[in-house]
C-alpha atoms as a PDB file:
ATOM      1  CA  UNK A   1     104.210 -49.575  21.398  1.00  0.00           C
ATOM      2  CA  UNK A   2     106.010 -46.839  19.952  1.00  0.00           C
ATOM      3  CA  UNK A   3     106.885 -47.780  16.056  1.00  0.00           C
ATOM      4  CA  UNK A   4     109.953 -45.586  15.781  1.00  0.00           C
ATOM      5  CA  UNK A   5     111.651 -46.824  18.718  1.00  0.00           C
ATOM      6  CA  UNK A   6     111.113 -50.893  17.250  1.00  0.00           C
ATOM      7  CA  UNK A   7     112.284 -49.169  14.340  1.00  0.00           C
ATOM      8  CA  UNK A   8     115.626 -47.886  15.639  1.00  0.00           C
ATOM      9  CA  UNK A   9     116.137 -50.905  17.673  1.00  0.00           C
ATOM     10  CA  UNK A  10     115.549 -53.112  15.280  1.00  0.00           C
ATOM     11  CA  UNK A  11     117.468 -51.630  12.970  1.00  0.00           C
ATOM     12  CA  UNK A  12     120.925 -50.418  14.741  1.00  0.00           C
ATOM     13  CA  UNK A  13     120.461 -54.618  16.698  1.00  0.00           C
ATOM     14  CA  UNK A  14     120.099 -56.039  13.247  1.00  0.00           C
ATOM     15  CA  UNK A  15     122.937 -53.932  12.000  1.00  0.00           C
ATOM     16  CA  UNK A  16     125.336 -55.098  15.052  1.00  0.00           C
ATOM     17  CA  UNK A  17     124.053 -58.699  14.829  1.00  0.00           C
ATOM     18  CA  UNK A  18     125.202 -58.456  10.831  1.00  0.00           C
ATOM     19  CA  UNK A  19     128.783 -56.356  11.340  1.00  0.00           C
ATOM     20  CA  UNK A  20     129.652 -59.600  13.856  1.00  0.00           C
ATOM     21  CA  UNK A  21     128.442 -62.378  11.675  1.00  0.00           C
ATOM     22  CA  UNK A  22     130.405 -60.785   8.352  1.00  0.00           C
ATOM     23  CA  UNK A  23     133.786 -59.935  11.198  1.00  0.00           C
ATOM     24  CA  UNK A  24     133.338 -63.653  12.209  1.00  0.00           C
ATOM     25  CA  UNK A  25     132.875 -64.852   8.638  1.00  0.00           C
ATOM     26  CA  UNK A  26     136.227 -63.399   7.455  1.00  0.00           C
ATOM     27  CA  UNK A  27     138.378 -64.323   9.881  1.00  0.00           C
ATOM     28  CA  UNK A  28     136.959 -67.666   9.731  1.00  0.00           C
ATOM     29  CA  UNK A  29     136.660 -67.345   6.245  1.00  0.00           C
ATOM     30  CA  UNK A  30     133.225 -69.332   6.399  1.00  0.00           C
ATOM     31  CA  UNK A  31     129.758 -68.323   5.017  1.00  0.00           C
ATOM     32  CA  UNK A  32     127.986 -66.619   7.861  1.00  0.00           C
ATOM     33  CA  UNK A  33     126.255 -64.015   6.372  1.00  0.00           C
ATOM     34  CA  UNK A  34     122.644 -64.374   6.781  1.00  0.00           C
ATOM     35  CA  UNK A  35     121.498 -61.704   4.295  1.00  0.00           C
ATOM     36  CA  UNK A  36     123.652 -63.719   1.580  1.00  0.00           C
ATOM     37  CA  UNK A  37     122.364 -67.069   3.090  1.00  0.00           C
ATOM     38  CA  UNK A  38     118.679 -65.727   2.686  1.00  0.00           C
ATOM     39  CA  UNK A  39     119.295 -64.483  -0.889  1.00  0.00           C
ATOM     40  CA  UNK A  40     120.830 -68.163  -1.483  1.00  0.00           C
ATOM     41  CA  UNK A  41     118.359 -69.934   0.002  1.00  0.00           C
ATOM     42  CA  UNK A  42     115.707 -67.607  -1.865  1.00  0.00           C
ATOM     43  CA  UNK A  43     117.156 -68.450  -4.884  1.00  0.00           C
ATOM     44  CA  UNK A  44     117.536 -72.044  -4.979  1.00  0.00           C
ATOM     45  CA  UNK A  45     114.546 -72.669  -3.535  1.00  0.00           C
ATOM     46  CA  UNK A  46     111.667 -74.222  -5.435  1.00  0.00           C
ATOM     47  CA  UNK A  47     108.902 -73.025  -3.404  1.00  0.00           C
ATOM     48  CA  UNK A  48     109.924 -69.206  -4.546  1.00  0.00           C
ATOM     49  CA  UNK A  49     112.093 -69.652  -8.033  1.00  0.00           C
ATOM     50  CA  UNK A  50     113.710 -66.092  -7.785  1.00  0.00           C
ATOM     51  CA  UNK A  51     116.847 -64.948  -9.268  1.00  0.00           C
ATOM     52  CA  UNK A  52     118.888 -63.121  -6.403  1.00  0.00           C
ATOM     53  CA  UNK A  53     122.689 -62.589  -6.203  1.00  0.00           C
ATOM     54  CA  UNK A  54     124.237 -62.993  -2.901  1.00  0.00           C
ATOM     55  CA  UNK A  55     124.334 -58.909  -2.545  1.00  0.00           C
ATOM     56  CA  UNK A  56     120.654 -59.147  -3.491  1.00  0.00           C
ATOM     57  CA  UNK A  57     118.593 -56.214  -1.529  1.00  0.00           C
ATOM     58  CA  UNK A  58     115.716 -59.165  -0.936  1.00  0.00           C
ATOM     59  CA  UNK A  59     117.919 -60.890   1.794  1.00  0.00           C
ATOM     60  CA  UNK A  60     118.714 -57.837   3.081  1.00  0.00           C
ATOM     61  CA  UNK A  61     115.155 -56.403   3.611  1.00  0.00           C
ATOM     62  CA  UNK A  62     113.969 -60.351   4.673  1.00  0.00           C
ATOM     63  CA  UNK A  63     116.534 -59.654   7.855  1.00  0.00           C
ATOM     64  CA  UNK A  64     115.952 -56.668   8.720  1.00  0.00           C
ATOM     65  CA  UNK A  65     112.092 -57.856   8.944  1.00  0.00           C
ATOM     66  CA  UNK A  66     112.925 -60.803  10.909  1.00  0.00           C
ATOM     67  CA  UNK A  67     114.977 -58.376  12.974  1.00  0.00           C
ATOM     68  CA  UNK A  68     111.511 -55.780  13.608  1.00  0.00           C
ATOM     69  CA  UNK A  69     109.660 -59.301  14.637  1.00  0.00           C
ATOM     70  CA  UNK A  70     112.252 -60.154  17.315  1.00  0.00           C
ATOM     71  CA  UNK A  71     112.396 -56.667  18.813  1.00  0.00           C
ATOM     72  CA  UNK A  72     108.287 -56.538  18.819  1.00  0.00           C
ATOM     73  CA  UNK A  73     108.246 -59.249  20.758  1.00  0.00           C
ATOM     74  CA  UNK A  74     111.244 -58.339  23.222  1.00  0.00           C
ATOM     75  CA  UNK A  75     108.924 -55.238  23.791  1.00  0.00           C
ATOM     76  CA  UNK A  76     105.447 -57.456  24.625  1.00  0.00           C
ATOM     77  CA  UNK A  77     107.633 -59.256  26.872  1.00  0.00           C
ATOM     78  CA  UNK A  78     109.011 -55.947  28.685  1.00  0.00           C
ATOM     79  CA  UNK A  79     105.622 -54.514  28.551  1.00  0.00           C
ATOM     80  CA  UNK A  80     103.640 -57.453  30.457  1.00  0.00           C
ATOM     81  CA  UNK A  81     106.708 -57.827  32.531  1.00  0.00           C
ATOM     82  CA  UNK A  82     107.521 -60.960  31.977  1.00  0.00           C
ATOM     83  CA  UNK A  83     110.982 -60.159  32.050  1.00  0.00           C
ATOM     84  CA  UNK A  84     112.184 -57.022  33.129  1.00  0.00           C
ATOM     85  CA  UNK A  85     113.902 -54.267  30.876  1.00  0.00           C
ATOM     86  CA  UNK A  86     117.528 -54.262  31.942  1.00  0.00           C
ATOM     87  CA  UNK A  87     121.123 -55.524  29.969  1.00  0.00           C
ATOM     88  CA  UNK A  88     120.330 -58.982  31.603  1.00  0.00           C
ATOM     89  CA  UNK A  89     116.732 -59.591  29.938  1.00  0.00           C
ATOM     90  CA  UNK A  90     118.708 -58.348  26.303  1.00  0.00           C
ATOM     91  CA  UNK A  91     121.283 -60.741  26.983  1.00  0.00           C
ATOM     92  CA  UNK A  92     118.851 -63.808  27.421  1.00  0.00           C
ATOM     93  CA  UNK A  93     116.498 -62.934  25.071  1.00  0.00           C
ATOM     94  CA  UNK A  94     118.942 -62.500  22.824  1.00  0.00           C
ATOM     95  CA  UNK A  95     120.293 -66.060  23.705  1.00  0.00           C
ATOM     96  CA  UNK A  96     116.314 -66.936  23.228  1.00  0.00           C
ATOM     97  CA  UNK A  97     116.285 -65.443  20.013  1.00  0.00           C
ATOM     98  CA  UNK A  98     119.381 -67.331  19.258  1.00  0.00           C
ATOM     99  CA  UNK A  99     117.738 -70.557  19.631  1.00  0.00           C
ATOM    100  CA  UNK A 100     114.863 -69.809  17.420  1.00  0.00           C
ATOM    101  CA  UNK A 101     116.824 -68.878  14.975  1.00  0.00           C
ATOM    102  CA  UNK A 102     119.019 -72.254  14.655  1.00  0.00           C
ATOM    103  CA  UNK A 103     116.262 -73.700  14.538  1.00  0.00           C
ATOM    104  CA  UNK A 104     114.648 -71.009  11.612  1.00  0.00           C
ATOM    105  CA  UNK A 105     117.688 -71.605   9.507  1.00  0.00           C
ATOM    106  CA  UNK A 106     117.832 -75.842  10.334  1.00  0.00           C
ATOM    107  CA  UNK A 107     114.262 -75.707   9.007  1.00  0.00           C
ATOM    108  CA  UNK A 108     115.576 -73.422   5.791  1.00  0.00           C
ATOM    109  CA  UNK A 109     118.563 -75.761   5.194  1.00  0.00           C
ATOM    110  CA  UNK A 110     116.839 -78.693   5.726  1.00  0.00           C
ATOM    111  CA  UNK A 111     113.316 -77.814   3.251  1.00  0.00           C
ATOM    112  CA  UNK A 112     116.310 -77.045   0.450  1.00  0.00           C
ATOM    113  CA  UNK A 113     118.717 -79.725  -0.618  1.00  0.00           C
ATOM    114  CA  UNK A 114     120.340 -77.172  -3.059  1.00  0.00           C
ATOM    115  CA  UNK A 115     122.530 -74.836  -0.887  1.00  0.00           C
ATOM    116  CA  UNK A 116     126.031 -75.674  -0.359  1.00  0.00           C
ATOM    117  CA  UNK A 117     126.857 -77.513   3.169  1.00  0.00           C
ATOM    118  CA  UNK A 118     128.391 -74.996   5.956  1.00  0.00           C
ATOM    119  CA  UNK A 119     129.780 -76.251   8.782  1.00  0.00           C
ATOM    120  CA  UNK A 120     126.977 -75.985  11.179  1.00  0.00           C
ATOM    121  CA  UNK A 121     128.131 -75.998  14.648  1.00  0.00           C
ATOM    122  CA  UNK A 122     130.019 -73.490  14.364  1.00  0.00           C
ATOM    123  CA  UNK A 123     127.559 -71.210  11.985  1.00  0.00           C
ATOM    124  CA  UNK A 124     125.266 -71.790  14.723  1.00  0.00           C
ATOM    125  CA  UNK A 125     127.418 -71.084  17.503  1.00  0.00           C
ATOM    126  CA  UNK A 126     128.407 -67.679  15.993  1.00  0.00           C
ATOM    127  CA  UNK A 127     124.816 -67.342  15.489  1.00  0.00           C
ATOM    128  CA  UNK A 128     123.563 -67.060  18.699  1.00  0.00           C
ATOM    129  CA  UNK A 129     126.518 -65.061  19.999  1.00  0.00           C
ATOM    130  CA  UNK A 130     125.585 -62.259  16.958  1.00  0.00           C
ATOM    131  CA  UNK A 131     121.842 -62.624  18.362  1.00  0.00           C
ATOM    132  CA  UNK A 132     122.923 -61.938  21.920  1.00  0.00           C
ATOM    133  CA  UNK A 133     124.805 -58.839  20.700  1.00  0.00           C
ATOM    134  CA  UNK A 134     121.224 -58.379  18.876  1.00  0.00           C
ATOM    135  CA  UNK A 135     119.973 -58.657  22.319  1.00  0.00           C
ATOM    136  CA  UNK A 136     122.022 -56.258  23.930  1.00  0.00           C
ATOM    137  CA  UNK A 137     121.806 -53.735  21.896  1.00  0.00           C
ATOM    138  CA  UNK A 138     117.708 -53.992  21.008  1.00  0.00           C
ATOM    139  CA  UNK A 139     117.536 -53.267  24.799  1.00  0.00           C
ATOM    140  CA  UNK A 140     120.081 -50.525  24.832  1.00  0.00           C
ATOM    141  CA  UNK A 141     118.242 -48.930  22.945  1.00  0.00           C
ATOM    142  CA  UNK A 142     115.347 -48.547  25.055  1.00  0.00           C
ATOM    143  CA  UNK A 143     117.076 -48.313  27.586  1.00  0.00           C
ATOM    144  CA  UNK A 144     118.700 -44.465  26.106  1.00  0.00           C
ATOM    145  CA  UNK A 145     115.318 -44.075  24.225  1.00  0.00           C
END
């Protein structure tokens, strides 16, 4: 595994993933912006008990990390080829990743009664559209790397 190329990848699919979900959440005018949803959810929560502001750096960094993760395991799965490295694999393991998280941030909503209701189906549909861009470009990445 080469770290700076899961760094890159992480970062510039993270940062693609998160331009979509704030485009989508303005035109929608809807909350879909995970690093303010983490920094919510942080906050209210009782388990933690910290003080964060929506713009709070600590959602930020918490996505970025989750973004790392994801792209770690894309590459485990290219490497034992499981899956192939090609647009294709990025596409449906960004759909994969997708699905885990709707089910990361059910589990989140669901452990904290405090956060204000969204309108889930269609956070979560715009949710794993932004993690098949995530997809996409993770494996673009290595694929010009």
């Amino acid at each position: 595994m080469e770290i700076t190329r899961i760094f890159v990848s992480g970062f510039v699919a993270t940062s693609a993933m998160t331009a979509f979900s704030y485009i989508v959440s303005n035109i929608r005018n809807k909350q879909f912006r995970e690093p303010e949803l983490l920094n919510k959810l942080l906050s209210k929560s009782n388990f933690f008990r910290l003080e964060l502001s929506k713009t709070s750096i600590a959602g930020w960094i918490l996505h970025y990390i989750i973004g790392w993760i994801f792209v770690v395991l894309f590459e485990l799965i290219w490497n034992i080829e499981l899956i192939p490295l090609s647009v294709l694999s990025g596409i449906l393991l960004g759909f994969a990743a997708g699905i885990i998280g709707v089910l990361g941030w059910q589990i989140m909503f669901s452990l904290n009664k405090n956060v204000k209701k969204i309108k889930w189906s269609e956070y979560y549909f715009q949710l794993i559209i932004a993690h098949i861009i995530f997809g996409i470009c993770a494996v673009g990445i290595y694929l010009i790397w």
